[in-house]
C-alpha atoms as a PDB file:
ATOM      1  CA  UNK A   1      14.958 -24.173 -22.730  1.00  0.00           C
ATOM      2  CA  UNK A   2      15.690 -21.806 -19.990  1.00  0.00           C
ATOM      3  CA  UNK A   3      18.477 -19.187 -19.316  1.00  0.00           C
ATOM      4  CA  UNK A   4      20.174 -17.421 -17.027  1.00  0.00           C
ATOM      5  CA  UNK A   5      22.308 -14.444 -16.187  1.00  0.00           C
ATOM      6  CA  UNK A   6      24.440 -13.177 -13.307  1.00  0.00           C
ATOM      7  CA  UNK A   7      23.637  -9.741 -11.816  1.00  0.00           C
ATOM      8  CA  UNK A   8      27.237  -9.222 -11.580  1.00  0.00           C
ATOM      9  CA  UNK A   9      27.857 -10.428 -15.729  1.00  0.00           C
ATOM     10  CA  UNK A  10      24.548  -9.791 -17.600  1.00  0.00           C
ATOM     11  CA  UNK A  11      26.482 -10.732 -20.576  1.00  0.00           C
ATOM     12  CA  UNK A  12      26.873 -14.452 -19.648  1.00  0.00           C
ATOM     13  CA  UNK A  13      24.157 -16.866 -20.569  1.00  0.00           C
ATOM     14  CA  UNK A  14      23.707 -20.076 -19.244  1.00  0.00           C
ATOM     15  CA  UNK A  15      21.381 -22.019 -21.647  1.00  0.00           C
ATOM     16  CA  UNK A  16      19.428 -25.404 -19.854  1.00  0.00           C
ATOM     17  CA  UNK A  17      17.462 -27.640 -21.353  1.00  0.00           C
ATOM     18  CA  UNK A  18      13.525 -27.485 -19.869  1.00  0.00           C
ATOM     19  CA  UNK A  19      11.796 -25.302 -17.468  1.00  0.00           C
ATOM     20  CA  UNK A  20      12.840 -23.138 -14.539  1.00  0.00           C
ATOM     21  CA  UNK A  21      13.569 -25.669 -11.673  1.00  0.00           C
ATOM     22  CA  UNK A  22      16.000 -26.219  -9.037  1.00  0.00           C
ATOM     23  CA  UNK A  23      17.649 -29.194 -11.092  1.00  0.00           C
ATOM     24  CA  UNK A  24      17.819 -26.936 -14.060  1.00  0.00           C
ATOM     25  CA  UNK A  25      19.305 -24.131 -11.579  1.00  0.00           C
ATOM     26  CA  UNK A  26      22.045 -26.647 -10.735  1.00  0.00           C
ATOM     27  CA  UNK A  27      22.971 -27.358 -14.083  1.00  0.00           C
ATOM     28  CA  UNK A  28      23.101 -23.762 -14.645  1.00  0.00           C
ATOM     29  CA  UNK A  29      25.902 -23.651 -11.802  1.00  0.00           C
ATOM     30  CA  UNK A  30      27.618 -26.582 -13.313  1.00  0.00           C
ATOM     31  CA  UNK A  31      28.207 -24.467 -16.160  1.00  0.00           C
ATOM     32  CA  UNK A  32      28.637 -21.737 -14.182  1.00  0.00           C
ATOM     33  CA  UNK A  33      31.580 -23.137 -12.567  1.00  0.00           C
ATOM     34  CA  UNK A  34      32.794 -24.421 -15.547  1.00  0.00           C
ATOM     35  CA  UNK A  35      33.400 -21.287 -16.999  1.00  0.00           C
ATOM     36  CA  UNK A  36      35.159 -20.274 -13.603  1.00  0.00           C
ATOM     37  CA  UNK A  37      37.699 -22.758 -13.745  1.00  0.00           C
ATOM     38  CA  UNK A  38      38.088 -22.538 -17.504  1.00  0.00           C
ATOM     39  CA  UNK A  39      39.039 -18.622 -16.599  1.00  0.00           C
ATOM     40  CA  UNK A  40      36.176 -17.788 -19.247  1.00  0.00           C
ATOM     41  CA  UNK A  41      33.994 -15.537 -15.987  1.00  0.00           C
ATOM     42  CA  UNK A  42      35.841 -12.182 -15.571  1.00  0.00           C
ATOM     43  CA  UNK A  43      33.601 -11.621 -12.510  1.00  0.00           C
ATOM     44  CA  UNK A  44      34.390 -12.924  -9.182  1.00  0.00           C
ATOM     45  CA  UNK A  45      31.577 -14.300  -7.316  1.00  0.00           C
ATOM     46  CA  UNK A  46      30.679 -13.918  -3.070  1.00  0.00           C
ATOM     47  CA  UNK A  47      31.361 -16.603  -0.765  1.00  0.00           C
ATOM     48  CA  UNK A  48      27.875 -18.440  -0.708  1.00  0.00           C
ATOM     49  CA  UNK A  49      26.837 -17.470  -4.053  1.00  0.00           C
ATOM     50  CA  UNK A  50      24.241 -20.512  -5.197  1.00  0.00           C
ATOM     51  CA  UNK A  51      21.423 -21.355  -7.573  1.00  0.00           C
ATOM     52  CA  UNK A  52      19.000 -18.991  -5.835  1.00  0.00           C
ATOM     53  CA  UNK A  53      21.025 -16.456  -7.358  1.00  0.00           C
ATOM     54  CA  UNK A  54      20.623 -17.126 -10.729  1.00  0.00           C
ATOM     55  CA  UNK A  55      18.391 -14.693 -12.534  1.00  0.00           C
ATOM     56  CA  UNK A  56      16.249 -16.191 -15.402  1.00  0.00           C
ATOM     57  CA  UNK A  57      16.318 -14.509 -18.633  1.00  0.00           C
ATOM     58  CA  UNK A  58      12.938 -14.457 -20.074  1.00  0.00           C
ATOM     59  CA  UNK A  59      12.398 -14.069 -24.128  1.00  0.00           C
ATOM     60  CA  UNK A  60      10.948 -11.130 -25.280  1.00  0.00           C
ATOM     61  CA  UNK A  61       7.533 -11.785 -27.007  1.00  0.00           C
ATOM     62  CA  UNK A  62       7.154 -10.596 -30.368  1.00  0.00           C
ATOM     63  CA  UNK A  63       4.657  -7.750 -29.924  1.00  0.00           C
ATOM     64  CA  UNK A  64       2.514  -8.459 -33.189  1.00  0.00           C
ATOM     65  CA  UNK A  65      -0.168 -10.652 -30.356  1.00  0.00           C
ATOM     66  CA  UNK A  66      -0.731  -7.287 -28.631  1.00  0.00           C
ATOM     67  CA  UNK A  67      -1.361  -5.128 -31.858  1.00  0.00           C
ATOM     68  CA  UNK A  68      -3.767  -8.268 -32.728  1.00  0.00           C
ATOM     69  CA  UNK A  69      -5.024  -8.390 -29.679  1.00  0.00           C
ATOM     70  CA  UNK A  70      -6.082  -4.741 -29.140  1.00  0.00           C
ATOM     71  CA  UNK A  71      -7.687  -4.875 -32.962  1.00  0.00           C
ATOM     72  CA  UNK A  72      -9.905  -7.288 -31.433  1.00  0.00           C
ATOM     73  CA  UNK A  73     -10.963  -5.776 -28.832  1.00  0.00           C
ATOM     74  CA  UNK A  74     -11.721  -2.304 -30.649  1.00  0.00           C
ATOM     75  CA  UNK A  75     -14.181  -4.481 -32.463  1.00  0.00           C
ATOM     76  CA  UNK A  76     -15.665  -6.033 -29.217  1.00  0.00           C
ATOM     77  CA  UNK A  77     -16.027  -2.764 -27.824  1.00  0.00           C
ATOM     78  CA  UNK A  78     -17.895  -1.708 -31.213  1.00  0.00           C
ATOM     79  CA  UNK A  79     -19.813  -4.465 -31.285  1.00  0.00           C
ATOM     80  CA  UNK A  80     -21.310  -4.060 -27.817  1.00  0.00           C
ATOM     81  CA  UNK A  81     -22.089  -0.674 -28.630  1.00  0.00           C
ATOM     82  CA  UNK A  82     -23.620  -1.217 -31.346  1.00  0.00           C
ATOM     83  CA  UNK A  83     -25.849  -3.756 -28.945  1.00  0.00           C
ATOM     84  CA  UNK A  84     -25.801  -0.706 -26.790  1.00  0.00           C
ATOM     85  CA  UNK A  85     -27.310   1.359 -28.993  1.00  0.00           C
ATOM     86  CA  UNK A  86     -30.031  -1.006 -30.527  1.00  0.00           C
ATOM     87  CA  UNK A  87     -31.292  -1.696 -27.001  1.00  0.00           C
ATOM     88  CA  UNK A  88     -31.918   1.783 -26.106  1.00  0.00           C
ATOM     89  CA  UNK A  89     -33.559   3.150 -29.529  1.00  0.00           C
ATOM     90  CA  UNK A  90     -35.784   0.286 -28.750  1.00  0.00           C
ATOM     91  CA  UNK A  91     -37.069   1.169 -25.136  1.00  0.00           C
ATOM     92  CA  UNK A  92     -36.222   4.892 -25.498  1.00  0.00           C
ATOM     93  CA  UNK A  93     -40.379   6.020 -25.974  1.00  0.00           C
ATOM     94  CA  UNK A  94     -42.068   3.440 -24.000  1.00  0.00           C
ATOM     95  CA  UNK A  95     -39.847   4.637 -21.483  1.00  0.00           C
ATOM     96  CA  UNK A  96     -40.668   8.223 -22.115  1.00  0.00           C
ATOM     97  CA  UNK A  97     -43.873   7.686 -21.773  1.00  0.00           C
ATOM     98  CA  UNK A  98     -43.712   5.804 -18.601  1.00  0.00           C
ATOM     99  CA  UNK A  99     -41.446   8.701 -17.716  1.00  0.00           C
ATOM    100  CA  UNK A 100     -44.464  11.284 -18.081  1.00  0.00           C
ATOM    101  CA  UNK A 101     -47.099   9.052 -16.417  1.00  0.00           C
ATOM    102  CA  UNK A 102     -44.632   9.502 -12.700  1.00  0.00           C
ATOM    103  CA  UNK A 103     -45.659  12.877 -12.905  1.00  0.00           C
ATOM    104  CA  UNK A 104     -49.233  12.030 -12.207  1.00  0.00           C
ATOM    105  CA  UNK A 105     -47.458  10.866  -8.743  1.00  0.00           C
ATOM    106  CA  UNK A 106     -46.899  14.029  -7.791  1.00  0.00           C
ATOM    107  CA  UNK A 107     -50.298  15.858  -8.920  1.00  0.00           C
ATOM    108  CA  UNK A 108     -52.511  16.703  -6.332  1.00  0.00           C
ATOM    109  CA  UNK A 109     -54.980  14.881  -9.386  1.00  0.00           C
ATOM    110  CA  UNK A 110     -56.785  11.666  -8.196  1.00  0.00           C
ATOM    111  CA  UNK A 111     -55.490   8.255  -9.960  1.00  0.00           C
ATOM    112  CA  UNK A 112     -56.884   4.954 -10.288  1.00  0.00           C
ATOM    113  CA  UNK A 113     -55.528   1.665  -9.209  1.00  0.00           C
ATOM    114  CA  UNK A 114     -55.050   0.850 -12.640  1.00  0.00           C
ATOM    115  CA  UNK A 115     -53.157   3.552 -13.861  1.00  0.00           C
ATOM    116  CA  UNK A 116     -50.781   2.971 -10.521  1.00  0.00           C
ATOM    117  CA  UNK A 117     -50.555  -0.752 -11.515  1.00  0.00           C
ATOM    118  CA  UNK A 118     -49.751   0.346 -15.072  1.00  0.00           C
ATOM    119  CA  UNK A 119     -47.026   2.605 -13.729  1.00  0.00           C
ATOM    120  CA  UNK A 120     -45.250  -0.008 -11.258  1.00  0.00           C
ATOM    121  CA  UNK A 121     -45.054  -2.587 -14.684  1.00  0.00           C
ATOM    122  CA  UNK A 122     -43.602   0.207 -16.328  1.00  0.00           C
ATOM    123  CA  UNK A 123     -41.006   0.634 -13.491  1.00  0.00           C
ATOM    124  CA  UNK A 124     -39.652  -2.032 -14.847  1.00  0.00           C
ATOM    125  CA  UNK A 125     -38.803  -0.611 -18.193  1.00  0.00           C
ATOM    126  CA  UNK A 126     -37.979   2.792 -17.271  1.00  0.00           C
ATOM    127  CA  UNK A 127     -35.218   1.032 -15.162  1.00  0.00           C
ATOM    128  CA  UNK A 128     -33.784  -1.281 -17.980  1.00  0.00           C
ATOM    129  CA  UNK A 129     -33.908   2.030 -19.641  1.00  0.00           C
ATOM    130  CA  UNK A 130     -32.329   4.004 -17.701  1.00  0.00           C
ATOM    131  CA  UNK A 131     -29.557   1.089 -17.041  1.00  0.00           C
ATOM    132  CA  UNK A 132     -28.954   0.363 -20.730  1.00  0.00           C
ATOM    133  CA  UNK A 133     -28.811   4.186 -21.495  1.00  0.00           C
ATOM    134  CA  UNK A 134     -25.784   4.739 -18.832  1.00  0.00           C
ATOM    135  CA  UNK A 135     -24.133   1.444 -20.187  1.00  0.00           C
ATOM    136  CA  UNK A 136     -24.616   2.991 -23.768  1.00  0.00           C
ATOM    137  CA  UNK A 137     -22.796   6.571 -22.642  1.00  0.00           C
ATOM    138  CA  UNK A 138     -20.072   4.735 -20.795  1.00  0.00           C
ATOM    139  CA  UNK A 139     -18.976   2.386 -23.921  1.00  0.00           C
ATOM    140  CA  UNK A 140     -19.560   4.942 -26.425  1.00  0.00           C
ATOM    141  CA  UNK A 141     -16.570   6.880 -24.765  1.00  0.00           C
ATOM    142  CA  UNK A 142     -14.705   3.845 -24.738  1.00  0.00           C
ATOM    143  CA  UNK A 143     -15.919   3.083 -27.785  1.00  0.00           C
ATOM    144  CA  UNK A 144     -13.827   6.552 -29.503  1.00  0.00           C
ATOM    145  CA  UNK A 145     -10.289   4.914 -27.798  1.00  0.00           C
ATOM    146  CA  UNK A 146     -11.338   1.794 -30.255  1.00  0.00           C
ATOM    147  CA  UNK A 147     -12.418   3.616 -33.506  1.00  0.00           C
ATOM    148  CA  UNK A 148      -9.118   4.979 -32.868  1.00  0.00           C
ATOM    149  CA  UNK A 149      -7.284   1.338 -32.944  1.00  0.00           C
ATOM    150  CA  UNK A 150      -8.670   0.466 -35.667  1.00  0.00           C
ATOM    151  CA  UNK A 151      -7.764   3.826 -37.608  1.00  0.00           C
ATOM    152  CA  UNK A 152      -5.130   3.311 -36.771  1.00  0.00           C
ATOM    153  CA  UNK A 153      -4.845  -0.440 -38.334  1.00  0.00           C
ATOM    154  CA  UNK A 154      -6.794   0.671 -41.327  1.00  0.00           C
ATOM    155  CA  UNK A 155      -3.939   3.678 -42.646  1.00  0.00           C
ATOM    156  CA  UNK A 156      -1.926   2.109 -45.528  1.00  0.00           C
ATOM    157  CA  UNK A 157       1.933   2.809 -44.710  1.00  0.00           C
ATOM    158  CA  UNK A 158       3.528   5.479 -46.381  1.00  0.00           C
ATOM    159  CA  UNK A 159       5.589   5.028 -48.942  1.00  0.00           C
END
């Protein structure tokens, strides 16, 4: 079922069975002029005034989805922190140590192949360190906006 209204009456409502088409438009207008020879349309219409006109009148949605739908996202969000957080406790001291062993780099101190080849593996981690650590900061803050949703979802009304 669609409807629709006249900028000129937003009161009237012309109800049509299906979707939004140009053959439901026209039915619309059927009615439409119904009503105008019927002397039930208070509103006098342009020369040229047509189907195109018509504005559709869309249902409002109930707005339970949205309260739903941010509840389950909170809990994403948590969730992937939580992921986060794992992922970083578990990298954060082979990363510090691969973090101290640069330094040699920049010694005047002589260094084997060995230890460089041990350092360019451990590139690897200090990156994926590094990487996970910034992704960890950024969804912890959005990670407080969801803590808050769900709060929020978790008070018992007042009574």
């Amino acid at each position: 079922m669609v409807q629709y209204t006249l900028a000129q009456s937003p009161e009237i409502i012309l109800s049509v069975p299906g979707k939004d088409s140009a053959k439901a438009r026209d039915k619309a207008m059927d009615q439409l002029m119904e009503l105008m020879d019927t002397d039930q349309l208070s509103t006098e219409l342009e020369e040229g005034f047509g189907p195109q006109q018509l504005i559709e009148v869309k249902e409002p949605t109930i707005d339970n989805t949205s309260g739903e739908d941010a509840i389950t996202q909170a809990v994403q969000i948590l969730n992937n922190l939580a992921t986060l957080k794992l992922k970083v406790q578990e990298s954060r001291s082979e990363a510090l140590e691969i973090r101290k062993a640069v330094d040699v780099l920049f010694s005047d101190n002589m260094v084997t192949e060995e230890e460089i080849t041990r350092l360019k593996e451990g590139f690897k981690v200090l990156k994926n360190f590094a990487q996970a650590n910034i992704r960890y900061q950024e969804a912890r803050t959005k990670a407080e906006q969801a803590r808050q949703v769900l709060d929020q979802a978790l008070k018992s009304p007042e009574k």
